[in-house]
Protein backbone atom coordinates (compact mmCIF):
# COMPACT_ATOMS: atom_id res chain seq x y z
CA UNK A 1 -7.84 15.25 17.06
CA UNK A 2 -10.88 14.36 15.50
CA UNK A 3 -10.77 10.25 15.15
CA UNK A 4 -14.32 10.54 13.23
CA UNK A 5 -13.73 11.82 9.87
CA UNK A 6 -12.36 8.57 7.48
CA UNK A 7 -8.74 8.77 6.32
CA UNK A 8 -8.20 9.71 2.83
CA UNK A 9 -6.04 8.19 0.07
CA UNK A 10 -4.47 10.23 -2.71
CA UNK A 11 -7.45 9.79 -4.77
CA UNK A 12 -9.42 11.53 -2.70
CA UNK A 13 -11.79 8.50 -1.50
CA UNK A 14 -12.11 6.91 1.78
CA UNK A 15 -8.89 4.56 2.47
CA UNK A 16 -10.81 2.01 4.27
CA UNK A 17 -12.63 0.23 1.37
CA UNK A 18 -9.54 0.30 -0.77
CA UNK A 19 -8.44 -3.32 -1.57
CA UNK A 20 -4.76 -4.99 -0.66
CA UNK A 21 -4.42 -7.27 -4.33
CA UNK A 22 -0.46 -8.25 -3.49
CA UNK A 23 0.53 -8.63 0.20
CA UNK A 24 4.30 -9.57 0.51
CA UNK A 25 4.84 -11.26 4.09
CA UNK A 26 8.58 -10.90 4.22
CA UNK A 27 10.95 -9.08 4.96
CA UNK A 28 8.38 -6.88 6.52
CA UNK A 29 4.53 -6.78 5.38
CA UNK A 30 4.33 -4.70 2.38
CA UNK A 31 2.32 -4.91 -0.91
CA UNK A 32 0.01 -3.12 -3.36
CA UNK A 33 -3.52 -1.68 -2.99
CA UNK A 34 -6.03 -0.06 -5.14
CA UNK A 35 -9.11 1.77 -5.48
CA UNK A 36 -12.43 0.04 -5.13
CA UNK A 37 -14.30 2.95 -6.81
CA UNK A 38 -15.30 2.55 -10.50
CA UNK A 39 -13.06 4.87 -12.84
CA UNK A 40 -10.72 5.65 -10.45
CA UNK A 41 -7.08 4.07 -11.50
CA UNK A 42 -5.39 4.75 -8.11
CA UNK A 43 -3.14 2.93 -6.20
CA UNK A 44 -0.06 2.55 -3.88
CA UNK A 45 2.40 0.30 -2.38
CA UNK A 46 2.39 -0.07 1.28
CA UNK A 47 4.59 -1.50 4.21
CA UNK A 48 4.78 -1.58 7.61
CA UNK A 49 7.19 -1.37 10.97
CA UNK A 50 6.92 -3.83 13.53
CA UNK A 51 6.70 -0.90 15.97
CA UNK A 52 4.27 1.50 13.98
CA UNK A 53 6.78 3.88 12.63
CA UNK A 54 6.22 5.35 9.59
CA UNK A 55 8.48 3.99 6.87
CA UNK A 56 11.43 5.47 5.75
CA UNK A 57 12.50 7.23 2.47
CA UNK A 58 14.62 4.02 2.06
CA UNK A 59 11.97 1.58 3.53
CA UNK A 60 9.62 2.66 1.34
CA UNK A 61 11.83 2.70 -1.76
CA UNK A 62 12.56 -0.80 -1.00
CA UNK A 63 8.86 -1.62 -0.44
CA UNK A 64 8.54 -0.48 -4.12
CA UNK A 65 11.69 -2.95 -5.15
CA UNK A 66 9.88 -5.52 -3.45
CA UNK A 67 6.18 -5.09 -5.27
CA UNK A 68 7.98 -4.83 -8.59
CA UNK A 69 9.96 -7.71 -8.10
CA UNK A 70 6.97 -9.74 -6.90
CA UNK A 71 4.62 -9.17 -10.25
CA UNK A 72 7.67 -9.44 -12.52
CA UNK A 73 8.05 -13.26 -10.52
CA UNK A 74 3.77 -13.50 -10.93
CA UNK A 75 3.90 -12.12 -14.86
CA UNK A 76 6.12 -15.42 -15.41
């Protein structure tokens, strides 16, 4: 496995320099990032498992409950 080459979002650019803008602490870490690179309009929710699984179909559903709930509560 080649640990060199830098993980890739869906955009296409490097994952590392993309930017967390909405971190939810509870009931697992979770939130929103986006891409740093000018024109690019990408972005994703995210969450994590205590134990480093990847998140479920219904984990990550609910991640995406949990992001929308938090900017309609921000938009107010």
């Amino acid at each position: 496995m080649d640990t060199t080459k830098a993980k890739k979002c869906r955009c296409g650019h490097d994952l590392d320099p993309h930017q967390m803008v909405l971190v939810i602490q509870s009931p697992l870490p979770a939130g929103v990032m986006v891409c740093p690179v000018q024109d690019c309009a990408c972005w994703s929710t995210w969450g994590m498992n205590p134990d480093g699984r990847p998140s479920t179909p219904e984990q990550a559903a609910a991640t995406r409950r949990l992001v929308v709930d938090a900017l309609r509560i921000n938009q107010n």
